[in-house]
C-alpha atoms as a PDB file:
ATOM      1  CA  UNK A   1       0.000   0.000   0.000  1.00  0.00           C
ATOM      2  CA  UNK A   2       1.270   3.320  -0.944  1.00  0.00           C
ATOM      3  CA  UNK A   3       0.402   6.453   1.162  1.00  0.00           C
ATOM      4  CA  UNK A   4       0.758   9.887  -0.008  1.00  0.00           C
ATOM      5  CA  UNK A   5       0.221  12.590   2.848  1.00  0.00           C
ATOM      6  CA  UNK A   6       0.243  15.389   1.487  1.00  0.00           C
ATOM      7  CA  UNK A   7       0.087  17.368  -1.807  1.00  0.00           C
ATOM      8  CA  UNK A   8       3.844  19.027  -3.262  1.00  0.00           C
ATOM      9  CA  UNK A   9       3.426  21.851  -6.213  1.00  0.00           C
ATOM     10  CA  UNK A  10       5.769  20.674  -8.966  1.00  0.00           C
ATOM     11  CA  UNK A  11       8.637  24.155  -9.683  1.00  0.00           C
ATOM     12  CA  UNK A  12       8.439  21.505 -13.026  1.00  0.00           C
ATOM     13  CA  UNK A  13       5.202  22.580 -14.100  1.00  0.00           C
ATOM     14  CA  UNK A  14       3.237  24.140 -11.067  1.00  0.00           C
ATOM     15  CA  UNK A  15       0.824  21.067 -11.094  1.00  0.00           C
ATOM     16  CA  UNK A  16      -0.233  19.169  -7.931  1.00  0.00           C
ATOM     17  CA  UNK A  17       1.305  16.248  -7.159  1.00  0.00           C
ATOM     18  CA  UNK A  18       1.407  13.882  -4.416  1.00  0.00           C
ATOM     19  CA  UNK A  19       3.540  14.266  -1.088  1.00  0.00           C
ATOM     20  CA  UNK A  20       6.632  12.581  -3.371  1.00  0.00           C
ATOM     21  CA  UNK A  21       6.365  15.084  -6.038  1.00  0.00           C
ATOM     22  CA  UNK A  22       6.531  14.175  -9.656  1.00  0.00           C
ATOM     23  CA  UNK A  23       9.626  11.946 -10.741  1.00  0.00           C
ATOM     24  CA  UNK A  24      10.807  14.932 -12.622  1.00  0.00           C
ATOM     25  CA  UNK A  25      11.470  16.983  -9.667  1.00  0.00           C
ATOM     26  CA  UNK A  26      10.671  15.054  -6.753  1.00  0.00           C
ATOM     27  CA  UNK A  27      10.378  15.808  -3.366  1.00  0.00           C
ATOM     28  CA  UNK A  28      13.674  14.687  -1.111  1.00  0.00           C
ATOM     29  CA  UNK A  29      14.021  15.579   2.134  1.00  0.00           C
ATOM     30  CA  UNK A  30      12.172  13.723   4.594  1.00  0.00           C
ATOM     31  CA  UNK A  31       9.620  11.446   2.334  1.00  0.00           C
ATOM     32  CA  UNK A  32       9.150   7.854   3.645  1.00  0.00           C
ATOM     33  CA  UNK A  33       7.263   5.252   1.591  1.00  0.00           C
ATOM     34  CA  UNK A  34       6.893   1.601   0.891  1.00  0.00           C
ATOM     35  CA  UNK A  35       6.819   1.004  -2.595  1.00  0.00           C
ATOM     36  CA  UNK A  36       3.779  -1.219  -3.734  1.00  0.00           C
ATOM     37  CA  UNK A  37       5.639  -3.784  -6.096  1.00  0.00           C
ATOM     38  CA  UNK A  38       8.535  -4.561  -3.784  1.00  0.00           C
ATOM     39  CA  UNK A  39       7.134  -3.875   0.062  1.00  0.00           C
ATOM     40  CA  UNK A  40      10.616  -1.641   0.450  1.00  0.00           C
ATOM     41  CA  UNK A  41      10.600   1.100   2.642  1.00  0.00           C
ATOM     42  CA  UNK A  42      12.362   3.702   0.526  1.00  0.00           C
ATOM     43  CA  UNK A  43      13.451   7.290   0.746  1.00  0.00           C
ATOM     44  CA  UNK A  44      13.623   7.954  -3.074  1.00  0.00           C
ATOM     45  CA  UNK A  45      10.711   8.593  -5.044  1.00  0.00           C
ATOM     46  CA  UNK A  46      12.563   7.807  -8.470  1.00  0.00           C
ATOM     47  CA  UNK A  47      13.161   3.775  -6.381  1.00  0.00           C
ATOM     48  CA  UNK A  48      12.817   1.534  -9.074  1.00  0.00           C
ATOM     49  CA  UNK A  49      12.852  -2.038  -8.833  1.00  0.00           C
ATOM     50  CA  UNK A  50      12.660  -5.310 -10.984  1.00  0.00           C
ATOM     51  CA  UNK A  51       9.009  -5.773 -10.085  1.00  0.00           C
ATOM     52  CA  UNK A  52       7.963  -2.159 -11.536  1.00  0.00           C
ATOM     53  CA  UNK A  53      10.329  -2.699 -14.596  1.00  0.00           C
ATOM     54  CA  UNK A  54       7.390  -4.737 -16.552  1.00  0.00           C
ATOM     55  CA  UNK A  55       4.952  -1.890 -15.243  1.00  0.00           C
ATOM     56  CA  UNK A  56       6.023   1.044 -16.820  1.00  0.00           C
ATOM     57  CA  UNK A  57       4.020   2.591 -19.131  1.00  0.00           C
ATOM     58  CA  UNK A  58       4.580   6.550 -19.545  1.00  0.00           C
ATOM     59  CA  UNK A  59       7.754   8.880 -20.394  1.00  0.00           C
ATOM     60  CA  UNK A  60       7.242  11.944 -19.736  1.00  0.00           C
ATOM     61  CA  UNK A  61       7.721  14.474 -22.929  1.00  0.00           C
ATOM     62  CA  UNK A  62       9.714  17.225 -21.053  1.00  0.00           C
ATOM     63  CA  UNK A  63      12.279  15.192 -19.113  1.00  0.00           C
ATOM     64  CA  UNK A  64      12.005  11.399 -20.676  1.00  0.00           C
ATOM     65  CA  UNK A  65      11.968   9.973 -17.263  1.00  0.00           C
ATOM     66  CA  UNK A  66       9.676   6.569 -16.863  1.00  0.00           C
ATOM     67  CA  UNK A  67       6.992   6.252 -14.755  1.00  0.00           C
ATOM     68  CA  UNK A  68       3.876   3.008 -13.957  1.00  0.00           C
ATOM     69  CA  UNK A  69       1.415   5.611 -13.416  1.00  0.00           C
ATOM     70  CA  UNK A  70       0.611   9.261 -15.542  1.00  0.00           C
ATOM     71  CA  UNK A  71       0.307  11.087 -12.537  1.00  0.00           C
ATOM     72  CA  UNK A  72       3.983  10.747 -11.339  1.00  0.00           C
ATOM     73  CA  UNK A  73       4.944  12.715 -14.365  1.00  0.00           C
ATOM     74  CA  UNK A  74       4.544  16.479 -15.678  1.00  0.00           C
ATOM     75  CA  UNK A  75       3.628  15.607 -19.132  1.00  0.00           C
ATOM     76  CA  UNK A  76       2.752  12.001 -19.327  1.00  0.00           C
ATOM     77  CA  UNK A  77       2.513  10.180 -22.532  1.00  0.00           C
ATOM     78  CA  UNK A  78       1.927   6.483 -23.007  1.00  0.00           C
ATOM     79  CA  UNK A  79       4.731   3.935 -24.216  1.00  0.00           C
ATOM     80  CA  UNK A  80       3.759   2.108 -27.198  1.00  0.00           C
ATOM     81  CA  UNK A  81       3.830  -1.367 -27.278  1.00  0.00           C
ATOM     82  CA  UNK A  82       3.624  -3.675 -29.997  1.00  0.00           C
END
């Protein structure tokens, strides 16, 4: 289970995001979480790990990072797969 307290404005692209940020500017000082694919506790909200690898499904189109959901990014767009 993931929780995300509270809600961070992204300097990115002013959005709201959750208490981790978006993965293109994320939040780092002081954010706790255990990641839902691995059960981790983790203190970096770009963690990836080999269950999420198989998950990931958006880039963003201002930084290129990856992401499983759309709403971890500034400008999500979906990664097509054939």
């Amino acid at each position: 289970m993931v929780e995300y307290v509270k809600t961070y404005r992204c300097p990115t692209c002013n959005g709201l995001a959750s208490g981790m940020g978006h993965l293109c500017h994320p939040v780092t000082e002081g954010v706790r979480f255990v990641c839902e694919f691995c059960e981790q506790e983790v203190d970096s909200a770009r963690h990836v790990c080999s269950q999420m690898i198989d998950k990931i499904a958006y880039t963003c189109k201002k930084c290129g990072r990856l992401a499983v959901y759309d709403s971890l990014l500034c400008e999500p767009e979906p990664i097509e797969t054939d």
